[in-house]
N, C-alpha and C. Protein backbone atom coordinates (compact mmCIF):
# COMPACT_ATOMS: atom_id res chain seq x y z
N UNK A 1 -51.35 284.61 84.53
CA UNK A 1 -52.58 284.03 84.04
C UNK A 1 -53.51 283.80 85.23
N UNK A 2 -53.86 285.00 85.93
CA UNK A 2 -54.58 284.80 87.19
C UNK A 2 -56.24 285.46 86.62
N UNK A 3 -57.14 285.56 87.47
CA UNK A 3 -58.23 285.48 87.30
C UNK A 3 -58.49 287.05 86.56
N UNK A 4 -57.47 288.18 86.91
CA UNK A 4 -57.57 289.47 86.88
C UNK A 4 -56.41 289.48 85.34
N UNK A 5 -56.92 290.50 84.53
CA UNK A 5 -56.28 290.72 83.09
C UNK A 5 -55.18 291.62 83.42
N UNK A 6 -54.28 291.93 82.41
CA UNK A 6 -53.05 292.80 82.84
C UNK A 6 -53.70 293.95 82.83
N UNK A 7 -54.33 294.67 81.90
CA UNK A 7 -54.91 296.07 81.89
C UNK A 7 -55.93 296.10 83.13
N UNK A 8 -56.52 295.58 84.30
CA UNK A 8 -57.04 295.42 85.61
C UNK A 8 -55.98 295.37 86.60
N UNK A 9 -54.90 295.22 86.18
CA UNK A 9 -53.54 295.44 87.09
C UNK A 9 -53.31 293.70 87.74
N UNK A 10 -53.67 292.87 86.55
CA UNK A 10 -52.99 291.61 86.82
C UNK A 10 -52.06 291.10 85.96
N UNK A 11 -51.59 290.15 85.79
CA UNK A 11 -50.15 289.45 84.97
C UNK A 11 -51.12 289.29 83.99
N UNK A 12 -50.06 289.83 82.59
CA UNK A 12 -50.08 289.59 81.41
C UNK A 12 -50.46 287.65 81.26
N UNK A 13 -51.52 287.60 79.86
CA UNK A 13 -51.54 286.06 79.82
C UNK A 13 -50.77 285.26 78.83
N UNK A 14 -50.49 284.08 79.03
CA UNK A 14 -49.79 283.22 78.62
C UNK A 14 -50.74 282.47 77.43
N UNK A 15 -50.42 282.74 76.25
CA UNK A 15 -51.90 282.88 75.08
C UNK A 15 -50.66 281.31 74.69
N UNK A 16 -51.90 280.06 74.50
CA UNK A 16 -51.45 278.83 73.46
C UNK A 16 -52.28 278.83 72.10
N UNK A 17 -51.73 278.32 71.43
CA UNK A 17 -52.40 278.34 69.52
C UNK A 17 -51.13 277.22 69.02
N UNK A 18 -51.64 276.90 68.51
CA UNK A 18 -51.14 275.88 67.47
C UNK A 18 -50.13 276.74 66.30
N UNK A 19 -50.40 278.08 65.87
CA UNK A 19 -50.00 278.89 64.96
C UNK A 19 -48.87 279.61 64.93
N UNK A 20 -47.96 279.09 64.95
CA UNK A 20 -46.69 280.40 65.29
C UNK A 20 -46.78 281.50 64.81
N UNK A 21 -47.48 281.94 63.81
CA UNK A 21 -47.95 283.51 63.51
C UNK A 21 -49.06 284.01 64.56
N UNK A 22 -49.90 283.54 64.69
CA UNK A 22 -50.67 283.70 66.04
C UNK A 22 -50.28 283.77 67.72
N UNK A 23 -49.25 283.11 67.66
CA UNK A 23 -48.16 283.10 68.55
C UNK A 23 -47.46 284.11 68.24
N UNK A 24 -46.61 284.58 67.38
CA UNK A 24 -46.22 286.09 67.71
C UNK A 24 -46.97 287.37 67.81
N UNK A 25 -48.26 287.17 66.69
CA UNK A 25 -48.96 288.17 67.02
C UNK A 25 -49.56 288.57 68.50
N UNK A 26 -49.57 287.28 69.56
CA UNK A 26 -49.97 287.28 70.67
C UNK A 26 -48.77 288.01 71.67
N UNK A 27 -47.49 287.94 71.40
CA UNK A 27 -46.36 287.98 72.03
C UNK A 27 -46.31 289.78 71.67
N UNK A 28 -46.69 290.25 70.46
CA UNK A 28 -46.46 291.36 69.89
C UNK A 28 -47.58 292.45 70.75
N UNK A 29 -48.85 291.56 71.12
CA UNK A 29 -49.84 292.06 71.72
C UNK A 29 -49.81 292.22 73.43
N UNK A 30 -48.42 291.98 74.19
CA UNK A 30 -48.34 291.76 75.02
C UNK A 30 -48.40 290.81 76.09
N UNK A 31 -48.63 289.49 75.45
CA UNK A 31 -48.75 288.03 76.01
C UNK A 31 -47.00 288.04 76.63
N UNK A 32 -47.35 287.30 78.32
CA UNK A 32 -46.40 287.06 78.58
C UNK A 32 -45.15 286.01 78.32
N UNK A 33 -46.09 285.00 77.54
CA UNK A 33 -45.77 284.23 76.79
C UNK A 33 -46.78 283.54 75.88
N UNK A 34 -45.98 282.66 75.34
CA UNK A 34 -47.16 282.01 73.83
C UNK A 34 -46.35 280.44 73.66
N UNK A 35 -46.88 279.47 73.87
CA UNK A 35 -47.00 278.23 73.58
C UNK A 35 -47.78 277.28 72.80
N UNK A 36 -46.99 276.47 71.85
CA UNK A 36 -47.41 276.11 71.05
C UNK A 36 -47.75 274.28 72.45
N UNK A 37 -49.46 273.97 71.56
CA UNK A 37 -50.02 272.90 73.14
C UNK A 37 -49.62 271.80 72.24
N UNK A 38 -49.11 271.85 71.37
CA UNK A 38 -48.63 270.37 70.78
C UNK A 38 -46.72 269.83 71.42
N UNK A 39 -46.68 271.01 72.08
CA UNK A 39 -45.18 270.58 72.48
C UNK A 39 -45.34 269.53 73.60
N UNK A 40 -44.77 268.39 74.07
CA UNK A 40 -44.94 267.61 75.07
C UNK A 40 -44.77 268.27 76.53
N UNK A 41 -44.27 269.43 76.45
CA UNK A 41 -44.16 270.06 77.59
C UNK A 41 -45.46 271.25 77.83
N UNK A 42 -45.74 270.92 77.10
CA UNK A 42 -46.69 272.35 77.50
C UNK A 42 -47.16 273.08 78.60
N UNK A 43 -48.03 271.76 79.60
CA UNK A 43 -47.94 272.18 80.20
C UNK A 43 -46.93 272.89 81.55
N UNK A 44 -45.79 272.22 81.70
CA UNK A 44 -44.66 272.74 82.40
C UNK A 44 -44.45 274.00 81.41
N UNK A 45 -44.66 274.23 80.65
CA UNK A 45 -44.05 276.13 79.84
C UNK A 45 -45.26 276.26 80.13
N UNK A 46 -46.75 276.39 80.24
CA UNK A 46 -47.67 277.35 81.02
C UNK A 46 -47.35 277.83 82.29
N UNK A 47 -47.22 276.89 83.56
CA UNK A 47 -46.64 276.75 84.42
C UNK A 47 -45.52 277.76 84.79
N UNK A 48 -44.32 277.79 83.66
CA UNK A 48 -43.29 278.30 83.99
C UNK A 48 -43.50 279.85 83.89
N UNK A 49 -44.05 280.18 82.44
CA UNK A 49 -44.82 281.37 81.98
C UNK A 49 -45.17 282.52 83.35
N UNK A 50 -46.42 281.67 84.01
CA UNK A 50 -47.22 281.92 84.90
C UNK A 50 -46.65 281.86 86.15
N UNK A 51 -45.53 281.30 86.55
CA UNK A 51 -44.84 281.46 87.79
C UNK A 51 -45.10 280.01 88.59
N UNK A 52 -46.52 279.55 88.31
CA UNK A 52 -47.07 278.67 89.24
C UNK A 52 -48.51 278.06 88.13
N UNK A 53 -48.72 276.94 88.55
CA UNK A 53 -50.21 276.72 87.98
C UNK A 53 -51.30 277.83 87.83
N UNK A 54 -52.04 278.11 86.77
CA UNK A 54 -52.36 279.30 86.62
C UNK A 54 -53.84 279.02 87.21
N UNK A 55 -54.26 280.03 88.06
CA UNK A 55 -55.93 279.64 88.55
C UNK A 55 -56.85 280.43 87.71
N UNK A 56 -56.33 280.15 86.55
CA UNK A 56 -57.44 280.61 85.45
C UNK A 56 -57.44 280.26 84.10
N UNK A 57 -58.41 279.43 82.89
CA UNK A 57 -57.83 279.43 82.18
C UNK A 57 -59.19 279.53 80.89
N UNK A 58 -59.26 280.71 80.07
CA UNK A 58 -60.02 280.49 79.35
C UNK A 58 -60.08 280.03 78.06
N UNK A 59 -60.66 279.04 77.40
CA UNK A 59 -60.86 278.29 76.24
C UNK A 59 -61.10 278.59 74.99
N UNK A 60 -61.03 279.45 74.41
CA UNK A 60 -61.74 280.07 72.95
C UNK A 60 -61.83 279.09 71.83
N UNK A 61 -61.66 277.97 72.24
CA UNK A 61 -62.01 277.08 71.01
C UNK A 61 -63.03 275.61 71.27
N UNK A 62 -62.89 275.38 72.42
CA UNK A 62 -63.87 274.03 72.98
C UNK A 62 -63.65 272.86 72.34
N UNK A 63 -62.75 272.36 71.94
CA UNK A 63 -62.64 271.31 71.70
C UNK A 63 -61.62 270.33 72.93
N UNK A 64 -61.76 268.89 72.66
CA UNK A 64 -61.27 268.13 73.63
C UNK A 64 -60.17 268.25 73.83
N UNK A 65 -58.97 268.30 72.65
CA UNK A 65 -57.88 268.45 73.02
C UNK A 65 -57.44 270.26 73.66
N UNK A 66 -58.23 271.25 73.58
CA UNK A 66 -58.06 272.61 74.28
C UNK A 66 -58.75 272.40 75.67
N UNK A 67 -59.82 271.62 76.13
CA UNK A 67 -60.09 271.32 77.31
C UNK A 67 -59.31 270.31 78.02
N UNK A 68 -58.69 269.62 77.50
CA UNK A 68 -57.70 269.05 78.56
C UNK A 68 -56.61 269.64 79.09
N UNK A 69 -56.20 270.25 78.02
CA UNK A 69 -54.74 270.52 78.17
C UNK A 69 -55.15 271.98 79.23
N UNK A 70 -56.15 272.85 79.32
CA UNK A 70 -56.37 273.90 79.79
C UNK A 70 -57.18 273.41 81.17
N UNK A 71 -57.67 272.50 81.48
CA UNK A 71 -57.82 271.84 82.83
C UNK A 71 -56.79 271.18 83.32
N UNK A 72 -55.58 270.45 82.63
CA UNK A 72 -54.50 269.84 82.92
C UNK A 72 -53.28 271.27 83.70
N UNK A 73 -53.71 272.64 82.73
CA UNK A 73 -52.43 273.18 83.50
C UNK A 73 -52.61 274.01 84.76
N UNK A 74 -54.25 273.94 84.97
CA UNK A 74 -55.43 274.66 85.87
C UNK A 74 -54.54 274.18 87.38
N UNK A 75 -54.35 275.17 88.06
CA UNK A 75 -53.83 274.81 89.63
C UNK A 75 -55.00 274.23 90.36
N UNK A 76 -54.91 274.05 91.89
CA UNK A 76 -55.61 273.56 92.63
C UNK A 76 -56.43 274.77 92.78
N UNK A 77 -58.11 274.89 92.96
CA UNK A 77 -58.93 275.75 92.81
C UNK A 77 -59.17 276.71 91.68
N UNK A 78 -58.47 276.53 90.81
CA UNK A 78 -58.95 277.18 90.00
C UNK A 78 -60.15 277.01 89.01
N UNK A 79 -60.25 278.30 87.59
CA UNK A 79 -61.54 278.09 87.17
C UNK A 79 -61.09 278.14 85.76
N UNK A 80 -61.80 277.24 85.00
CA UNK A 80 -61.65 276.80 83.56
C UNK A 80 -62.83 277.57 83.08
N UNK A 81 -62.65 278.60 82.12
CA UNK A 81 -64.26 278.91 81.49
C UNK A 81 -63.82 278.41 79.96
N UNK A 82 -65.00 278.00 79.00
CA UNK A 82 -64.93 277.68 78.36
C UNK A 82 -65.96 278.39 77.21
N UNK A 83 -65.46 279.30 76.14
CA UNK A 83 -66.07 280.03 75.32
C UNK A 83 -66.22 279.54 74.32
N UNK A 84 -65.27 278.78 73.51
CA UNK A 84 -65.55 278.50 71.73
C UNK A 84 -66.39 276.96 72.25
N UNK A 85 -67.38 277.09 70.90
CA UNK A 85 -68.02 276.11 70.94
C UNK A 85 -67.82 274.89 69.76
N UNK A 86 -66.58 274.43 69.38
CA UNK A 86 -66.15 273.39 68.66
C UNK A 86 -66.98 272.14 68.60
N UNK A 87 -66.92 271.71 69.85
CA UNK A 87 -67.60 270.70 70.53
C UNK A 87 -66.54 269.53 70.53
N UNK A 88 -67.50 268.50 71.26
CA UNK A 88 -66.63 266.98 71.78
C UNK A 88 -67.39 266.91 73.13
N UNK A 89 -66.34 266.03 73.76
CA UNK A 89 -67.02 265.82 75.17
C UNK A 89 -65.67 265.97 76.07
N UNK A 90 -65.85 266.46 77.59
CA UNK A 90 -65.26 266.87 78.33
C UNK A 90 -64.01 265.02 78.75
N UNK A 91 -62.66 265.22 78.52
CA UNK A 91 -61.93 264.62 78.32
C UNK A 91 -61.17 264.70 79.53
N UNK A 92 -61.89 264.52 80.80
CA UNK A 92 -61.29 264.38 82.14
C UNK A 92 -62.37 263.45 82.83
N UNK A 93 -61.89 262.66 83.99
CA UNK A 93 -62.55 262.32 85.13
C UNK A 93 -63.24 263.23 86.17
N UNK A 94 -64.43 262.88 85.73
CA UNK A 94 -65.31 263.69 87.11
C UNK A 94 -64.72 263.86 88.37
N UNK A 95 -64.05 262.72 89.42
CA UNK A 95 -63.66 263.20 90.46
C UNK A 95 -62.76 264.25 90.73
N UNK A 96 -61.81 264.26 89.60
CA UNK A 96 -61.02 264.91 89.12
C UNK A 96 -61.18 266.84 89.41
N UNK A 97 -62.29 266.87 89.30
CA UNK A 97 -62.92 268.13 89.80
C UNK A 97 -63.46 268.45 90.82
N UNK A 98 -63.54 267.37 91.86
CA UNK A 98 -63.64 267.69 93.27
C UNK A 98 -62.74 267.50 93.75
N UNK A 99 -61.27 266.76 93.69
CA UNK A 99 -60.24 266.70 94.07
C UNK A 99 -59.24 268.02 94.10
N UNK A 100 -59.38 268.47 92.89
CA UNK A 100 -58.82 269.70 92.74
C UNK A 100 -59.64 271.10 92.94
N UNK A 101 -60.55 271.22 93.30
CA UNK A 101 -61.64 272.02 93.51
C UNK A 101 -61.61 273.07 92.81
N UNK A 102 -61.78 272.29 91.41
CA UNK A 102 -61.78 273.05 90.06
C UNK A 102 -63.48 273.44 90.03
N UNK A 103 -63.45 274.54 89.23
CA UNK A 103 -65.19 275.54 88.58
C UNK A 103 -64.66 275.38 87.13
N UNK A 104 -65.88 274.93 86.54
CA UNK A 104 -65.95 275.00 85.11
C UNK A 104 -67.07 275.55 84.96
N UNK A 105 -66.97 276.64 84.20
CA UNK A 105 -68.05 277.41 83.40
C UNK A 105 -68.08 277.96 82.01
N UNK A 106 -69.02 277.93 81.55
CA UNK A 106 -69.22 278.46 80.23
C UNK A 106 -69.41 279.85 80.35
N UNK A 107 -68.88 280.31 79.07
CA UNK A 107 -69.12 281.58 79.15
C UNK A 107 -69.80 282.03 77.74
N UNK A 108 -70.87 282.81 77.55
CA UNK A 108 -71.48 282.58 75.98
C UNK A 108 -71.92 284.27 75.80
N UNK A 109 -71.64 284.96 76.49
CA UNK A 109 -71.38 286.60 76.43
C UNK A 109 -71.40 287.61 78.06
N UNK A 110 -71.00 288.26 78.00
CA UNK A 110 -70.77 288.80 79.27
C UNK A 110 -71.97 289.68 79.30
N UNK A 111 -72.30 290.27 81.03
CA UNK A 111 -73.51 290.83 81.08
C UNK A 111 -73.10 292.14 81.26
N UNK A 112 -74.24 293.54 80.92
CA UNK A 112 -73.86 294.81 80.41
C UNK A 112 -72.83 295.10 81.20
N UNK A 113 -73.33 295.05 82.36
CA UNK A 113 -71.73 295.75 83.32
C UNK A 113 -70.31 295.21 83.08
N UNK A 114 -69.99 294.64 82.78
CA UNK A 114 -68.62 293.82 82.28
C UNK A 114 -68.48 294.15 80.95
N UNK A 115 -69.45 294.68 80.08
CA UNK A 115 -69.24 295.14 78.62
C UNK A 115 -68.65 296.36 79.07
N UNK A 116 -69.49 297.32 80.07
CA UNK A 116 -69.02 298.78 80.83
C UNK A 116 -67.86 298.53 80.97
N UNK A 117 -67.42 298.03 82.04
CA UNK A 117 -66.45 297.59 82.46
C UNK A 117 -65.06 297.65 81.71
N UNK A 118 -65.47 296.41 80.56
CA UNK A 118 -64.57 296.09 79.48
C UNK A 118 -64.48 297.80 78.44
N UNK A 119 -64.80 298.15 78.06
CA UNK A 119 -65.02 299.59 77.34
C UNK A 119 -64.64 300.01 78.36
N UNK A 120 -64.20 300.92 79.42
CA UNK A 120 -63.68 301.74 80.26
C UNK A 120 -62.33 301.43 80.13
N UNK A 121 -61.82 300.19 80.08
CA UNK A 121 -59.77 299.50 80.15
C UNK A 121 -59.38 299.67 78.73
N UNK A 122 -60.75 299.63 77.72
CA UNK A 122 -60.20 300.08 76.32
C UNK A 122 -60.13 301.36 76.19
N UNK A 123 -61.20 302.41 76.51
CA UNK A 123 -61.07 303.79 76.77
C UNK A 123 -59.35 304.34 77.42
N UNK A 124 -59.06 303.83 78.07
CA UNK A 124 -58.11 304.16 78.84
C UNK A 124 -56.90 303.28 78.64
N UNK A 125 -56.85 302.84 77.55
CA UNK A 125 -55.74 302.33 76.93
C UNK A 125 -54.59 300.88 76.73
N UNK A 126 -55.84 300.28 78.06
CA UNK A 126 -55.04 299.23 78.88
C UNK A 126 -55.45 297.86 77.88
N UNK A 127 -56.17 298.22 76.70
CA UNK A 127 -56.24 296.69 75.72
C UNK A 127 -55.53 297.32 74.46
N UNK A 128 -55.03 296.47 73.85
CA UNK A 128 -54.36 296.93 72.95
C UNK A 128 -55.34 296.24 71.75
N UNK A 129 -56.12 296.84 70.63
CA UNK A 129 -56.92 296.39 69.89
C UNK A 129 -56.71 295.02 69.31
N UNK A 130 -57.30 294.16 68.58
CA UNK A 130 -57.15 293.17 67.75
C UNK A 130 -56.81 293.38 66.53
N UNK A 131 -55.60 292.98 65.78
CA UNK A 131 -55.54 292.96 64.56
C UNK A 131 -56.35 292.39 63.40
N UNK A 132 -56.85 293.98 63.28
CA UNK A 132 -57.98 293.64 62.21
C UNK A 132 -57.79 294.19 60.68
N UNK A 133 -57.89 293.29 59.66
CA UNK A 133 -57.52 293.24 58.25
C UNK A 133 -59.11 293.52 57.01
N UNK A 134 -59.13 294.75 56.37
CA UNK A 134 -60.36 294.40 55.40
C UNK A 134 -60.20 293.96 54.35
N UNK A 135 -60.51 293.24 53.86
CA UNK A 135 -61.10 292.56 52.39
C UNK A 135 -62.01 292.86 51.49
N UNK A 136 -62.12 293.16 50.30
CA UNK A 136 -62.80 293.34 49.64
C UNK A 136 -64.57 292.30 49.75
N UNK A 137 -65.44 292.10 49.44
CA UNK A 137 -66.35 291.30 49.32
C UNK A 137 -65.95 290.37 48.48
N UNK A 138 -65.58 290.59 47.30
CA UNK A 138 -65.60 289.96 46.00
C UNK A 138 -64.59 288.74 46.53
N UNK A 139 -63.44 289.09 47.53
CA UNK A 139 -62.55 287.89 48.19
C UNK A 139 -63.09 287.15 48.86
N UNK A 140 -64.81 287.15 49.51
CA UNK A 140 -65.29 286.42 50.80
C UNK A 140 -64.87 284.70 50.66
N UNK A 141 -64.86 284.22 49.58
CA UNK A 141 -64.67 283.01 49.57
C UNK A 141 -63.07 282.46 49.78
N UNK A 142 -62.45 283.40 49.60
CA UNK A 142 -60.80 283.11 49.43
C UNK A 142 -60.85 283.53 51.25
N UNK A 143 -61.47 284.55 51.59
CA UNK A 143 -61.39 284.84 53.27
C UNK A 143 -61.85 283.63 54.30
N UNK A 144 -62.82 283.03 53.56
CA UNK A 144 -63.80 282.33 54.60
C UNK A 144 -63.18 280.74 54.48
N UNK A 145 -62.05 280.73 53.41
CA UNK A 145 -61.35 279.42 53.32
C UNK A 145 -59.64 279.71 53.90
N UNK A 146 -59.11 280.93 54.12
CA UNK A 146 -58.24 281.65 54.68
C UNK A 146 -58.59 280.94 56.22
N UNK A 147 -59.85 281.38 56.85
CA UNK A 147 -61.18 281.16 57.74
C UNK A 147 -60.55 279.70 58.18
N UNK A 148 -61.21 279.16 57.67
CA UNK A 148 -61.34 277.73 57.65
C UNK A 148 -59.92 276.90 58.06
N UNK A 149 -58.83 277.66 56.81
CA UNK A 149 -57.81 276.60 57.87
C UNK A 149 -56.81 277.61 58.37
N UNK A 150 -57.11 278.65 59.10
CA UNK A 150 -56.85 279.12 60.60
C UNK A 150 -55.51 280.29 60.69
N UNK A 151 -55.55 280.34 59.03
CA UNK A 151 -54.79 281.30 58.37
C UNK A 151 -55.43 282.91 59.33
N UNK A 152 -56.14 282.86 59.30
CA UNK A 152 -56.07 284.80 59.63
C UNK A 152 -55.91 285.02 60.81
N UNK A 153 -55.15 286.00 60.94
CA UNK A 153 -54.55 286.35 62.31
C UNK A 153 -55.67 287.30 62.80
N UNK A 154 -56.52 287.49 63.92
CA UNK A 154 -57.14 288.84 64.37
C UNK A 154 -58.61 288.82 64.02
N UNK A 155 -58.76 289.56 63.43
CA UNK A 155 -60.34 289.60 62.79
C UNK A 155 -59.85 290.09 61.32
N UNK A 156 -61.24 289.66 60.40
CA UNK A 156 -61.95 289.56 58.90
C UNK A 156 -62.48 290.59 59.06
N UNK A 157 -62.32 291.55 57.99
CA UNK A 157 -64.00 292.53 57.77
C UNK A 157 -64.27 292.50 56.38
N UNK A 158 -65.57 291.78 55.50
CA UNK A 158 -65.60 292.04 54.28
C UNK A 158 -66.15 293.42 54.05
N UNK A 159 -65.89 294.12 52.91
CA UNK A 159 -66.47 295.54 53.30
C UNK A 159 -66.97 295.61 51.43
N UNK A 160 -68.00 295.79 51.25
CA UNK A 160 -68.60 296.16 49.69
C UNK A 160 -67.72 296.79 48.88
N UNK A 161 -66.82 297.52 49.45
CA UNK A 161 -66.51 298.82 48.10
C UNK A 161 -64.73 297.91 48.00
């Protein structure tokens, strides 16, 4: 779980979710491991996962309890980015981030060259796609409540026909 992805020729990541189906689908996808962040250990199984405190850790959900626990397992210097926008408020001590000479950044889309970038490791085989499921339209409401409580693994596509 270092700053570089496995398909860039870094260590596979150590994916947490609350979901044990999401958790294997992550494990199935090549995660070096998958932890559920409600275990009291968690962070020591990121840790262990990762060899060492991981100096990287990105957020896809933004809420308080995914920002702590993902600044809590953050080594010394490392960088927390933070993508899903849940919301709350940041659930650490300020000094706390000059002590550890932690970077927190948001991340709210990447710029063209890193889209390049990203499309060249998929071209060449090194991402393994997202499991993606279609649905009829006529289901959108049974999908978007599927949606809601955290049932779907991957991506939704409603499709007309």
């Amino acid at each position: 779980m270092r700053a570089t992805v496995a398909g860039a020729g870094g260590q596979a990541p150590v994916f947490v979710d609350i979901d044990p189906v999401k958790r294997a689908s992550a494990l199935a996808a090549g995660a070096c491991a998958a932890v559920d962040p409600r275990a009291a250990d968690a962070v020591a199984q990121i840790h262990a996962a990762a060899g060492e405190a991981p100096l990287a850790a990105i957020d896809f959900v933004g809420a308080e309890a995914t920002a702590e626990l993902g600044f809590d397992a953050l080594g010394k210097g490392g960088t927390y980015v933070i993508v899903g926008l849940f919301g709350g408020a940041a659930p650490w001590a300020l000094p706390l981030i000059a002590v550890r000479a932690l970077t927190i950044r948001g991340s709210y889309t990447g710029s063209p060259g890193e889209f390049a970038e990203l499309m060249q490791l998929a071209r060449n085989g090194a991402i393994k796609p997202i499991p993606t499921t279609c649905y009829k339209l006529d289901d959108a409401e049974d999908v978007l409540n599927s949606l809601a409580g955290g049932k779907i693994v991957g991506r939704a596509i409603l499709a007309g026909v």
